[in-house]
PDB file of N, CA and C in Angstrom:
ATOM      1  N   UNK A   1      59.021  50.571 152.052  1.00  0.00           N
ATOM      2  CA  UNK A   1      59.989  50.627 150.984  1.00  0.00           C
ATOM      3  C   UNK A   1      61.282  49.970 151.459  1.00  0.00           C
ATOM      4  N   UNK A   2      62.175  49.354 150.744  1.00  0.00           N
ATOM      5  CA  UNK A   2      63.269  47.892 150.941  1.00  0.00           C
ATOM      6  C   UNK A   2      64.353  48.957 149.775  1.00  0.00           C
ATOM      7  N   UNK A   3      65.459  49.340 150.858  1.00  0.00           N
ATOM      8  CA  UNK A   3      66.206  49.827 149.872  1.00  0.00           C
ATOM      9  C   UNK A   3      67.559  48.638 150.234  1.00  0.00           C
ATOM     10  N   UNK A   4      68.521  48.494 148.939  1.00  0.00           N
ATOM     11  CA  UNK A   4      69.419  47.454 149.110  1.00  0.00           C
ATOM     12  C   UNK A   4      70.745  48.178 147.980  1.00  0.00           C
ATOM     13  N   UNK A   5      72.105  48.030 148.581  1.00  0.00           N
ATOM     14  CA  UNK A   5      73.152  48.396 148.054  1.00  0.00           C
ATOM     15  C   UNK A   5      73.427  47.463 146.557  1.00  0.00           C
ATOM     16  N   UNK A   6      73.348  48.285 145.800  1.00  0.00           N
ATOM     17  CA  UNK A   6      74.022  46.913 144.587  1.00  0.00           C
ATOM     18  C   UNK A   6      74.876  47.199 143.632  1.00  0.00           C
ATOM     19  N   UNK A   7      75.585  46.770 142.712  1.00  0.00           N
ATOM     20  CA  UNK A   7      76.931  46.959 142.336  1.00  0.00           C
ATOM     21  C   UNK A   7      76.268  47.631 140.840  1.00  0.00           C
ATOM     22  N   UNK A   8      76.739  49.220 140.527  1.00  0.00           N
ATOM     23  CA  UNK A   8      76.226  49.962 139.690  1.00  0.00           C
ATOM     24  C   UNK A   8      76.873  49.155 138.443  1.00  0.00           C
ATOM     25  N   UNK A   9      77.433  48.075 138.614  1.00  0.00           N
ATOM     26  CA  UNK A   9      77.524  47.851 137.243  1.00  0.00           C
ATOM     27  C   UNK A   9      76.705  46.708 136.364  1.00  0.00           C
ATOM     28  N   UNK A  10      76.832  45.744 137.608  1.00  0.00           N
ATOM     29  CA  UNK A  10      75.715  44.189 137.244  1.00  0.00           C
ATOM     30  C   UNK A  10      74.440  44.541 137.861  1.00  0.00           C
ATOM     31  N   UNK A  11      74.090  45.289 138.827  1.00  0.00           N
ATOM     32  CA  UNK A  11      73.152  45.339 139.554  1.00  0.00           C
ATOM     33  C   UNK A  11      73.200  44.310 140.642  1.00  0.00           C
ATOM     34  N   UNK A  12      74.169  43.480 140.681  1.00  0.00           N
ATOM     35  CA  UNK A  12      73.915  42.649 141.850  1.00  0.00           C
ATOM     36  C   UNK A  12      74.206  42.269 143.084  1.00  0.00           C
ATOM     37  N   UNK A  13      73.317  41.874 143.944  1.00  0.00           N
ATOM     38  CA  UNK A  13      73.043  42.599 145.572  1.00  0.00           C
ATOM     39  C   UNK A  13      74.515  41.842 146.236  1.00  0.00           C
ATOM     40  N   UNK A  14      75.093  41.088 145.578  1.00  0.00           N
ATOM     41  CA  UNK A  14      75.972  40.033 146.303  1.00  0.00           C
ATOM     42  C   UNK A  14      77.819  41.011 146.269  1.00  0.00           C
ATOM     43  N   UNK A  15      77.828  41.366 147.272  1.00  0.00           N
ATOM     44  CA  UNK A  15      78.578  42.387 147.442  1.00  0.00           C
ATOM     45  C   UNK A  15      79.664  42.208 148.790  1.00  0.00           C
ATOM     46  N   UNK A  16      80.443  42.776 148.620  1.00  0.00           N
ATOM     47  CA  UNK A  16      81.507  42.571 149.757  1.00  0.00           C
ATOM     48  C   UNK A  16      81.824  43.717 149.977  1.00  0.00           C
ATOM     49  N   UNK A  17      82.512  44.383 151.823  1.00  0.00           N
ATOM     50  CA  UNK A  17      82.754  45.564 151.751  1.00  0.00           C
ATOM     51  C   UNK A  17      84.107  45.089 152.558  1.00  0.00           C
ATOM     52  N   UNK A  18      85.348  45.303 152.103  1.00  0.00           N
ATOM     53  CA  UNK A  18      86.503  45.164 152.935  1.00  0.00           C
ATOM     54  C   UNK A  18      87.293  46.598 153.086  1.00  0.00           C
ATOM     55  N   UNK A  19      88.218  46.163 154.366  1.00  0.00           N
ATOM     56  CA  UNK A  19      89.025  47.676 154.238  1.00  0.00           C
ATOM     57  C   UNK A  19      90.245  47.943 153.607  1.00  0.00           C
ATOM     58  N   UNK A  20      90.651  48.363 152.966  1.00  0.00           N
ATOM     59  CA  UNK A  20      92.005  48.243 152.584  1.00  0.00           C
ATOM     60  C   UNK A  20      93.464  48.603 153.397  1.00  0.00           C
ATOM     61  N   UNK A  21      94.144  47.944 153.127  1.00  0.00           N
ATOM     62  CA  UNK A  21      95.624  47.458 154.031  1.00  0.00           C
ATOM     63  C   UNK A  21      96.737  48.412 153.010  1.00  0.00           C
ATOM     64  N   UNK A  22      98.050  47.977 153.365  1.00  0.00           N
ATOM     65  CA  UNK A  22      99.345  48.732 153.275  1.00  0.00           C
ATOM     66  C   UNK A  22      99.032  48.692 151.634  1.00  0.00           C
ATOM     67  N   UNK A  23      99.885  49.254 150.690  1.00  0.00           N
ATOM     68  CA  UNK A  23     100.002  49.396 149.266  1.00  0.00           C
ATOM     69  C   UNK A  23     101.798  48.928 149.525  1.00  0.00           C
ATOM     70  N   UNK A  24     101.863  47.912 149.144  1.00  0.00           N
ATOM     71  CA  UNK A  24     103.283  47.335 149.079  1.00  0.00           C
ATOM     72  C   UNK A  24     103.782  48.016 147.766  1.00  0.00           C
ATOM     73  N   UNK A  25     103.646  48.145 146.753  1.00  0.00           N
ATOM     74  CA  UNK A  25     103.738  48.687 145.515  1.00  0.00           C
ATOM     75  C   UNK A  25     104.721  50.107 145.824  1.00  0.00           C
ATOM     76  N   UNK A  26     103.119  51.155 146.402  1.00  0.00           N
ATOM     77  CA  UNK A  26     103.714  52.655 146.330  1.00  0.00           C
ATOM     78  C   UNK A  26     104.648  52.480 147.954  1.00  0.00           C
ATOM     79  N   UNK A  27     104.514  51.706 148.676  1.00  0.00           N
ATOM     80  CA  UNK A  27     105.740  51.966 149.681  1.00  0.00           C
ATOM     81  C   UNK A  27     107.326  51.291 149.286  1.00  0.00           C
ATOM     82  N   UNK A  28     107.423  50.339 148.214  1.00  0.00           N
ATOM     83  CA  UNK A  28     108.415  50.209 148.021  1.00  0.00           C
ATOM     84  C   UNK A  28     108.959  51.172 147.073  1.00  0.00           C
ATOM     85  N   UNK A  29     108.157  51.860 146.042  1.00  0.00           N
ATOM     86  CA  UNK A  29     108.744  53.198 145.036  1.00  0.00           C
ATOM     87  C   UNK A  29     109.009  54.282 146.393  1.00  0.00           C
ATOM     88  N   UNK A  30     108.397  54.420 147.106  1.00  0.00           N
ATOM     89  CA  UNK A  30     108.547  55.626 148.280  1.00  0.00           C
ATOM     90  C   UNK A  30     110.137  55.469 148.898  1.00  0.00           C
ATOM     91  N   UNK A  31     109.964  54.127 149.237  1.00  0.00           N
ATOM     92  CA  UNK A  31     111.359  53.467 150.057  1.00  0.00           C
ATOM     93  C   UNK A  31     112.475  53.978 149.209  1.00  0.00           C
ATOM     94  N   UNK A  32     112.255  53.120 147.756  1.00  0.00           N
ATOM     95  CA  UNK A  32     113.722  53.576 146.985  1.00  0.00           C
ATOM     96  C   UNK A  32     114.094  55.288 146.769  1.00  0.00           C
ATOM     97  N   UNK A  33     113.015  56.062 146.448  1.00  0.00           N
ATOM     98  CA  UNK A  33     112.974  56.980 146.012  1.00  0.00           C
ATOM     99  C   UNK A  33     113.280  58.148 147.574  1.00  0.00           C
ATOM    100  N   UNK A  34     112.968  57.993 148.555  1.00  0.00           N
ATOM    101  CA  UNK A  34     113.082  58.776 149.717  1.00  0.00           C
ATOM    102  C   UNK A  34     113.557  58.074 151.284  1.00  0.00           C
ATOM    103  N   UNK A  35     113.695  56.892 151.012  1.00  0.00           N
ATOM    104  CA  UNK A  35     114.418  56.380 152.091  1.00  0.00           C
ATOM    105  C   UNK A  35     112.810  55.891 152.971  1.00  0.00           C
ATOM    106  N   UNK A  36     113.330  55.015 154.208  1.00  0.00           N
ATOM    107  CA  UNK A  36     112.244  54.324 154.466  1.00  0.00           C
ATOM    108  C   UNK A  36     111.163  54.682 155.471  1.00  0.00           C
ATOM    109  N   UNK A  37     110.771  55.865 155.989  1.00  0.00           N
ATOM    110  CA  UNK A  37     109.966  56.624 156.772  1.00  0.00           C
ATOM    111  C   UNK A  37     109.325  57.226 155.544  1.00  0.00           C
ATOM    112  N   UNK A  38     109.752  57.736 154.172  1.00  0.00           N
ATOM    113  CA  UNK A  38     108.672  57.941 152.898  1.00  0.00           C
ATOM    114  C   UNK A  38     108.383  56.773 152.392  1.00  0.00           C
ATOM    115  N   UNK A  39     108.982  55.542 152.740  1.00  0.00           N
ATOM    116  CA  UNK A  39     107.770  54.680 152.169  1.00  0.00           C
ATOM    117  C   UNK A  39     106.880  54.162 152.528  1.00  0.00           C
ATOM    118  N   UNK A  40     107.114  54.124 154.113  1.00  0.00           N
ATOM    119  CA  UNK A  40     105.778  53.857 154.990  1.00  0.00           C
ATOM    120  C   UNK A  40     104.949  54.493 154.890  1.00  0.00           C
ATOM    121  N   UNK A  41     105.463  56.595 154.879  1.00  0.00           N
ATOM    122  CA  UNK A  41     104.186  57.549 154.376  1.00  0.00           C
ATOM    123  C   UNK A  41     103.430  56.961 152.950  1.00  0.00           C
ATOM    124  N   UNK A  42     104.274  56.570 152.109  1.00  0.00           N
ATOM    125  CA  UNK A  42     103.594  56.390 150.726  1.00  0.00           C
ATOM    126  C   UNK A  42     102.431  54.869 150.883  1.00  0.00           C
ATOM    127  N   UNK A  43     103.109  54.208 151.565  1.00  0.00           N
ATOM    128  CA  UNK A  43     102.135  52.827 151.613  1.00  0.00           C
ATOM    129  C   UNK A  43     100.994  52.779 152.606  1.00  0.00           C
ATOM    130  N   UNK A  44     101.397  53.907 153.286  1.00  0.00           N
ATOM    131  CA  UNK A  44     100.180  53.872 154.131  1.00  0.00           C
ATOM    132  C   UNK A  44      99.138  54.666 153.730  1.00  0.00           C
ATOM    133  N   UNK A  45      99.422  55.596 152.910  1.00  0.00           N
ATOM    134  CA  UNK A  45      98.394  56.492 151.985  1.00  0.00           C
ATOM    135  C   UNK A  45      97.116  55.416 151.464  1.00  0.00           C
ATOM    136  N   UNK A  46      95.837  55.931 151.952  1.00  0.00           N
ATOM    137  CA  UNK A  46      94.602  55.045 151.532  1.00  0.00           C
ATOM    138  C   UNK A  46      94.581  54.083 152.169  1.00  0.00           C
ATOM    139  N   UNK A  47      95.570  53.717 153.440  1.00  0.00           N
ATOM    140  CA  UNK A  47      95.007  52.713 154.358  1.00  0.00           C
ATOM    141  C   UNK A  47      93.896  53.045 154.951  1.00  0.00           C
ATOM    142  N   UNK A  48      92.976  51.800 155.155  1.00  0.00           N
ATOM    143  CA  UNK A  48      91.929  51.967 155.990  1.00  0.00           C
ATOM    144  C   UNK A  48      90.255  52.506 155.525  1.00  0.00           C
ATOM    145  N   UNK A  49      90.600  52.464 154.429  1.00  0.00           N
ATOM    146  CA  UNK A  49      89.872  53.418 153.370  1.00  0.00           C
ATOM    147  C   UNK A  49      89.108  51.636 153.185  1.00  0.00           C
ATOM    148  N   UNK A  50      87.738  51.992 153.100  1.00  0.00           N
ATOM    149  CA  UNK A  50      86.452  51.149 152.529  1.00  0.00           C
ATOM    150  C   UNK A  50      86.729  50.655 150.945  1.00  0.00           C
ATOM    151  N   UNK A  51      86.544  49.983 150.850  1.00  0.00           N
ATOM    152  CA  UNK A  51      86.403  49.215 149.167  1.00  0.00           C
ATOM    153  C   UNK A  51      85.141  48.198 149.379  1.00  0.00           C
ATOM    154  N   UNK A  52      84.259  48.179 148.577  1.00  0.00           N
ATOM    155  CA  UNK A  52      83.216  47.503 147.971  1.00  0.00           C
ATOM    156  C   UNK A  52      83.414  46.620 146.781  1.00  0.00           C
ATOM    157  N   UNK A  53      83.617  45.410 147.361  1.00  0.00           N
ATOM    158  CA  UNK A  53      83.727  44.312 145.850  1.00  0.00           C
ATOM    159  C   UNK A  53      82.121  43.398 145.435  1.00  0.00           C
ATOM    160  N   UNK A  54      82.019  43.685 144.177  1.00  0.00           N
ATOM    161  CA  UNK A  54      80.990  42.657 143.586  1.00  0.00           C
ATOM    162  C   UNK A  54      81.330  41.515 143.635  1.00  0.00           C
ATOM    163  N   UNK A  55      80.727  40.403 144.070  1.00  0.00           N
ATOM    164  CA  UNK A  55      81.343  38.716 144.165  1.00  0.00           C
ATOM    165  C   UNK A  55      80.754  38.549 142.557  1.00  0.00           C
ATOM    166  N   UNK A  56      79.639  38.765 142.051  1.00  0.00           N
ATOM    167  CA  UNK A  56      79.383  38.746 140.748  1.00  0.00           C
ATOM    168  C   UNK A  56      79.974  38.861 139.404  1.00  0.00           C
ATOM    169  N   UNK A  57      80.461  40.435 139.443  1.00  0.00           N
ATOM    170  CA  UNK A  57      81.530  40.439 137.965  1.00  0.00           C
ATOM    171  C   UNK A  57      82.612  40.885 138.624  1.00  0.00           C
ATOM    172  N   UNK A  58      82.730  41.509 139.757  1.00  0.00           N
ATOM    173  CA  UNK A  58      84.489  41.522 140.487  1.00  0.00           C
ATOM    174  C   UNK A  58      84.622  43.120 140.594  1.00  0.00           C
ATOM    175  N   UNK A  59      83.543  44.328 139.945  1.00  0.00           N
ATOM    176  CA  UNK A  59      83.638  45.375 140.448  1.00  0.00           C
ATOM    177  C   UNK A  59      84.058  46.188 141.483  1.00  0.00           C
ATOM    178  N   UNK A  60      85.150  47.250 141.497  1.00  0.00           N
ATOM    179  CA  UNK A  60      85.015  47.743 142.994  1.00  0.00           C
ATOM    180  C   UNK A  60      84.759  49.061 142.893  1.00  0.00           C
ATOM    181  N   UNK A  61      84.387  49.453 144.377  1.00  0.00           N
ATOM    182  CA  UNK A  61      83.689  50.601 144.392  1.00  0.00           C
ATOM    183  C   UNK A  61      83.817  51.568 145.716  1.00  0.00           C
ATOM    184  N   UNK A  62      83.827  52.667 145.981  1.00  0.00           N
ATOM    185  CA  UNK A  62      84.057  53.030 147.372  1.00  0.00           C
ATOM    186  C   UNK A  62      82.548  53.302 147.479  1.00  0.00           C
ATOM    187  N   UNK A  63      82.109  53.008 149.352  1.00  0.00           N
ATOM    188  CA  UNK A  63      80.908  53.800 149.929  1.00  0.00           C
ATOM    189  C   UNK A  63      80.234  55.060 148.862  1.00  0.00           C
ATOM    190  N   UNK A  64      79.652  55.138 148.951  1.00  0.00           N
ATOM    191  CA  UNK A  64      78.798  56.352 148.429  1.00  0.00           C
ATOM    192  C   UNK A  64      78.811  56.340 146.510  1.00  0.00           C
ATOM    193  N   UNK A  65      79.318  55.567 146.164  1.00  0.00           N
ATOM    194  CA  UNK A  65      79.563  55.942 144.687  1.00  0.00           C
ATOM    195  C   UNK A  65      78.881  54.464 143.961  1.00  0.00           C
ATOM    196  N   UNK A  66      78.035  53.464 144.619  1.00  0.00           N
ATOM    197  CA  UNK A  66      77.687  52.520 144.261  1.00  0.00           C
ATOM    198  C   UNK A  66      75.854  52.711 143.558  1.00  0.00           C
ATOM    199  N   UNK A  67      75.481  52.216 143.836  1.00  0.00           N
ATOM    200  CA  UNK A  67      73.908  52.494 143.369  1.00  0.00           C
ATOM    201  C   UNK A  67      72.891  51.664 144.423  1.00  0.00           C
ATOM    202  N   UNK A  68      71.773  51.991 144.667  1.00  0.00           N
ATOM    203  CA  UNK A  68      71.082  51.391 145.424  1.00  0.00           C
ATOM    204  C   UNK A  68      69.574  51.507 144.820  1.00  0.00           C
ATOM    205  N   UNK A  69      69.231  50.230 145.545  1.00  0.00           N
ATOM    206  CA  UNK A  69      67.429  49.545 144.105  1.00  0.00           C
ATOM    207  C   UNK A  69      66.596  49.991 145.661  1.00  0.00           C
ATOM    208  N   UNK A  70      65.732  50.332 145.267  1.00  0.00           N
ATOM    209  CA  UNK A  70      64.752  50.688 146.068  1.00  0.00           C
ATOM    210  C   UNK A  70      63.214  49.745 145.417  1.00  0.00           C
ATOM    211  N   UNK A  71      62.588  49.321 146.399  1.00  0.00           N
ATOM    212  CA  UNK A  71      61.064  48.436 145.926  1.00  0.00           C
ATOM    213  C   UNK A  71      60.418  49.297 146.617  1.00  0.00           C
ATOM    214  N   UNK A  72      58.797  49.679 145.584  1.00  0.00           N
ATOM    215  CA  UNK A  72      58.498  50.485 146.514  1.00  0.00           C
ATOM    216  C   UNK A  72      57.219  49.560 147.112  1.00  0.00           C
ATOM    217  N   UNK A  73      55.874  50.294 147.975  1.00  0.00           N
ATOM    218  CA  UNK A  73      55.265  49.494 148.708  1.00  0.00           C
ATOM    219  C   UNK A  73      54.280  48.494 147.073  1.00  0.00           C
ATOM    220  N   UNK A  74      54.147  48.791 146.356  1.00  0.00           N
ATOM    221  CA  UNK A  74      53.418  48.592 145.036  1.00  0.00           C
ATOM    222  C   UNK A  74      54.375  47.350 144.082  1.00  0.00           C
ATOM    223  N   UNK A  75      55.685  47.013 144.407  1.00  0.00           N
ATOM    224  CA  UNK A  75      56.651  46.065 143.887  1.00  0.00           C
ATOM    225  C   UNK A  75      57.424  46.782 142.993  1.00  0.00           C
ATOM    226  N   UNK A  76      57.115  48.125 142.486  1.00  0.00           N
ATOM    227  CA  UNK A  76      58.093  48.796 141.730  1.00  0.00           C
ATOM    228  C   UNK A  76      59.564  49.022 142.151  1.00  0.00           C
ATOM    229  N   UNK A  77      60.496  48.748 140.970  1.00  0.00           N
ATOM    230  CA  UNK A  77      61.867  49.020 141.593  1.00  0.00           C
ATOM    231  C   UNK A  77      62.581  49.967 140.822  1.00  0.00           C
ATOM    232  N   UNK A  78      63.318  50.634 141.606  1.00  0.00           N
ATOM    233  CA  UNK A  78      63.974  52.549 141.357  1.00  0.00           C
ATOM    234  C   UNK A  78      65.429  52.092 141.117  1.00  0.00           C
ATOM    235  N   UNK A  79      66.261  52.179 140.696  1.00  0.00           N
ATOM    236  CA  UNK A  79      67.637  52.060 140.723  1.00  0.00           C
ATOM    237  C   UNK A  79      68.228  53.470 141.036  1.00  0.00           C
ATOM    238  N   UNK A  80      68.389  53.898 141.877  1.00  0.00           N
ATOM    239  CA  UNK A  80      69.535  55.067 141.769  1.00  0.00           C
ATOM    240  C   UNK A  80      71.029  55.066 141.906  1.00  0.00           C
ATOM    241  N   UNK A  81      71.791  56.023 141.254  1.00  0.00           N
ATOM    242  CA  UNK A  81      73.130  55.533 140.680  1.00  0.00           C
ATOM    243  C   UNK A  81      73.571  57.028 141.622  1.00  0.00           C
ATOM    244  N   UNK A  82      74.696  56.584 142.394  1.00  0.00           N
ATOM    245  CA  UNK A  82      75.425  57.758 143.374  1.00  0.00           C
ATOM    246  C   UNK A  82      77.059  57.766 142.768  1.00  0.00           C
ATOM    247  N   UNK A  83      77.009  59.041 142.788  1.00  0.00           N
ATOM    248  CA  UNK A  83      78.569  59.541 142.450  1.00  0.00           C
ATOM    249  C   UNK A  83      78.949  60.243 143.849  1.00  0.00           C
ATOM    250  N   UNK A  84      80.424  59.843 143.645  1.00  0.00           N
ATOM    251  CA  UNK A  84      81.605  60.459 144.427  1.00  0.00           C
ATOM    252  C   UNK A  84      82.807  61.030 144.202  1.00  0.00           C
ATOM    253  N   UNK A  85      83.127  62.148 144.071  1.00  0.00           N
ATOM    254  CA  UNK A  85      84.602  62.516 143.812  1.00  0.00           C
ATOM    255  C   UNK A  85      85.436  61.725 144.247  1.00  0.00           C
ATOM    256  N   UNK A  86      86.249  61.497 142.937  1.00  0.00           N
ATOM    257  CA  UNK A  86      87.310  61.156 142.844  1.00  0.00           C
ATOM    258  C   UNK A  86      88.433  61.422 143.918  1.00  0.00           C
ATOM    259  N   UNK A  87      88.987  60.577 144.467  1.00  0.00           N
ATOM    260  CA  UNK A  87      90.740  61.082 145.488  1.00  0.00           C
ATOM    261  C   UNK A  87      91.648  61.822 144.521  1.00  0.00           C
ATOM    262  N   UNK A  88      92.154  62.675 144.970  1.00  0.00           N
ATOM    263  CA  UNK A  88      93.578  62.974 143.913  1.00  0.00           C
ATOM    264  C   UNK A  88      94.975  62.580 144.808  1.00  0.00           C
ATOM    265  N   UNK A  89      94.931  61.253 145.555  1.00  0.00           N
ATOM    266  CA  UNK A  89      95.985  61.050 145.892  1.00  0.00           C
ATOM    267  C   UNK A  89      97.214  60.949 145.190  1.00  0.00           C
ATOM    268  N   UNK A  90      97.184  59.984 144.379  1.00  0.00           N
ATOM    269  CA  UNK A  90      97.849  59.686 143.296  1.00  0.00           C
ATOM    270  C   UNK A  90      98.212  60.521 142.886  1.00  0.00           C
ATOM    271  N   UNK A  91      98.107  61.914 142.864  1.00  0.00           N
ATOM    272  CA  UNK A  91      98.472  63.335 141.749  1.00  0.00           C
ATOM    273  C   UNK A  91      99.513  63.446 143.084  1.00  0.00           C
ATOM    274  N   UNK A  92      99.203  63.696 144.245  1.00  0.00           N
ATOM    275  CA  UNK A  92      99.849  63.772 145.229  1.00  0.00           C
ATOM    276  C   UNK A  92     101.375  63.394 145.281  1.00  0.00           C
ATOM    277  N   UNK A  93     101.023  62.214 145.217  1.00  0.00           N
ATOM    278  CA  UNK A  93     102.201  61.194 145.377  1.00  0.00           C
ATOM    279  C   UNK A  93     102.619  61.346 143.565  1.00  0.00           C
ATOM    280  N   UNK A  94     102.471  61.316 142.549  1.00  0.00           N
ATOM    281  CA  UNK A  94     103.731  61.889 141.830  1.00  0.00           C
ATOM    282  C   UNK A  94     104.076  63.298 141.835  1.00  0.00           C
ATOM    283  N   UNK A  95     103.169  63.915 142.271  1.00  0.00           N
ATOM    284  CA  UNK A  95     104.126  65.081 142.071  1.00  0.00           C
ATOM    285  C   UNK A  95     105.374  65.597 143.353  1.00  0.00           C
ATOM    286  N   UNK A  96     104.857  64.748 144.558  1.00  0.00           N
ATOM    287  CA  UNK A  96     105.582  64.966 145.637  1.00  0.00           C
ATOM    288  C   UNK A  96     106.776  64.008 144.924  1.00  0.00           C
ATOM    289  N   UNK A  97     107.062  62.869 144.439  1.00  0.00           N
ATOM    290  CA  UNK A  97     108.027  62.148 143.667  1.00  0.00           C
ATOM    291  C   UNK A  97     108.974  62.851 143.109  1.00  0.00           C
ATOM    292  N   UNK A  98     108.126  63.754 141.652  1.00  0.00           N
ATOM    293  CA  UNK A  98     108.819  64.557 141.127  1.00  0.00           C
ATOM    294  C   UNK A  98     109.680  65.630 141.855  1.00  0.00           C
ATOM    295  N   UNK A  99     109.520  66.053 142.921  1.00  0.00           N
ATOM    296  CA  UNK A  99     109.645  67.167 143.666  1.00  0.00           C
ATOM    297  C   UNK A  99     111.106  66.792 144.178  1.00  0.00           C
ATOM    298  N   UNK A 100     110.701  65.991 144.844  1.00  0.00           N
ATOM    299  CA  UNK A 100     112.162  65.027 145.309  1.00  0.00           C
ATOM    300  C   UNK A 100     113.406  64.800 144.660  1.00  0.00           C
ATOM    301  N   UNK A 101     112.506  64.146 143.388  1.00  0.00           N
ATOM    302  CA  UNK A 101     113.801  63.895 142.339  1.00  0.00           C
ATOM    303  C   UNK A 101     114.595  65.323 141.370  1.00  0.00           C
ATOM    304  N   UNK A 102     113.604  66.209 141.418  1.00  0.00           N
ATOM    305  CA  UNK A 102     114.267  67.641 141.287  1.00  0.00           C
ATOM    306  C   UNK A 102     115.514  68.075 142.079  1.00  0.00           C
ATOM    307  N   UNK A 103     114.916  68.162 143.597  1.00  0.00           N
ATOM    308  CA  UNK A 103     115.581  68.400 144.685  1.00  0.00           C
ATOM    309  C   UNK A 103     117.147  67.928 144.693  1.00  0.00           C
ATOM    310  N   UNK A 104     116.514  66.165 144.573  1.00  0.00           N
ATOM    311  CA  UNK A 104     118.149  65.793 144.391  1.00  0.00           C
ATOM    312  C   UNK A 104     119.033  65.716 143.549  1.00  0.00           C
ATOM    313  N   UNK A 105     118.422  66.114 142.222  1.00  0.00           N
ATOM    314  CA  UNK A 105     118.928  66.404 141.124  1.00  0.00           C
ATOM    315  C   UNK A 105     120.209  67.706 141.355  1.00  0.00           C
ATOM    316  N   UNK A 106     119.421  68.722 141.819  1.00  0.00           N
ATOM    317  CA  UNK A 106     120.026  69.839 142.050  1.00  0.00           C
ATOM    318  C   UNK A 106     121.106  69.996 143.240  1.00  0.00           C
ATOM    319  N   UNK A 107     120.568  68.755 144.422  1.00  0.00           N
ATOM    320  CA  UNK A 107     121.936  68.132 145.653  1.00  0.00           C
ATOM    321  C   UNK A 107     122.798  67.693 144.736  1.00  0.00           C
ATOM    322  N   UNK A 108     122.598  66.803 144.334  1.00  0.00           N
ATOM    323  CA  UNK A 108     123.999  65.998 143.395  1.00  0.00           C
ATOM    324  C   UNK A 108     124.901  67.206 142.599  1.00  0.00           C
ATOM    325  N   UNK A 109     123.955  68.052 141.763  1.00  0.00           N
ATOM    326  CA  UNK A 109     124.865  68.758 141.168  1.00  0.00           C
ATOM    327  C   UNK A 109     125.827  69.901 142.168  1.00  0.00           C
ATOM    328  N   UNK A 110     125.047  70.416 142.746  1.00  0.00           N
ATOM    329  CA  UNK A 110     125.589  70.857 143.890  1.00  0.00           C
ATOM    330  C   UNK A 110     127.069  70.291 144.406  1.00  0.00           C
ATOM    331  N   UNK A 111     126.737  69.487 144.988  1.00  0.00           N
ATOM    332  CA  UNK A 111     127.882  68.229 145.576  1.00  0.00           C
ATOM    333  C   UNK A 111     129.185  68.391 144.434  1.00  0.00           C
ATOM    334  N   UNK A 112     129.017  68.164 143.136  1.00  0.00           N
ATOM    335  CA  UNK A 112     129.730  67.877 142.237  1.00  0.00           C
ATOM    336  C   UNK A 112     129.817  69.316 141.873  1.00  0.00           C
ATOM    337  N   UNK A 113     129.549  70.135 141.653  1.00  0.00           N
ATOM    338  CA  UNK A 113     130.408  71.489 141.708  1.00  0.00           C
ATOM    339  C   UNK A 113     130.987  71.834 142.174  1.00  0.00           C
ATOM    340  N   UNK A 114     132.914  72.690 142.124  1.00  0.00           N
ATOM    341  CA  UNK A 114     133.826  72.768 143.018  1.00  0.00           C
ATOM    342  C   UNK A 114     133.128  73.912 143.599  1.00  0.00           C
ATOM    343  N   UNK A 115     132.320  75.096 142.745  1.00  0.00           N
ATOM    344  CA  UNK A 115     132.936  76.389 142.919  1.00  0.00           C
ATOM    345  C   UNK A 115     131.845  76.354 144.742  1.00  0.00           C
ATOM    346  N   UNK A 116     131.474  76.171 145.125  1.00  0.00           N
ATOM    347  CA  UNK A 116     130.914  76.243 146.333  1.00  0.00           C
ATOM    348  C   UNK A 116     131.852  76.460 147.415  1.00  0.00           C
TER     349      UNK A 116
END
């Protein structure tokens, strides 16, 4: 039996697996928003992390959540389709955002109140 990784959406075997690098995006919202040791935390979040691209229709996909065709010894072919939970990074990172901008909401007013 010939099992082969293929892209659960075209089915096709022509596939790329790269790793993913910094998120310039969420480290520059991190930077403005918390100064620049939170934006390195924020951009470095999901470094290093696997991505699977289809060269075919351009799909991506992490390890384990792709589908794989199996032939069996007879020429029959099986498609099975694998799921993976979802990251909740992203929930992470706004609500740690929000948290912040509370925080300093309540510094500023602070600051600007005499009676302290």
């Amino acid at each position: 039996m010939k099992e082969h990784i293929i892209c659960p959406k075209c089915h096709s075997d022509q596939i790329s697996a790269n790793q993913k690098g910094f998120n310039s995006s969420a480290g520059g919202l991190g930077m403005l928003t918390g100064g620049a040791l939170t934006g390195m935390a924020y951009g470095n979040l999901g470094s290093g992390k696997i991505i699977i691209t289809c060269l075919k229709c351009g799909n991506k996909f992490e390890p384990g959540s792709g589908a794989i065709k199996t032939i069996g010894e007879d020429g029959k072919e099986n498609i099975v389709y694998q799921t993976k939970p979802k990251s909740n990074a992203k929930v992470v990172i706004i609500v740690s955002l929000l948290i912040f901008l509370v925080l300093f909401i309540l510094f500023c007013y602070w600051v600007i109140t005499p009676s302290h």
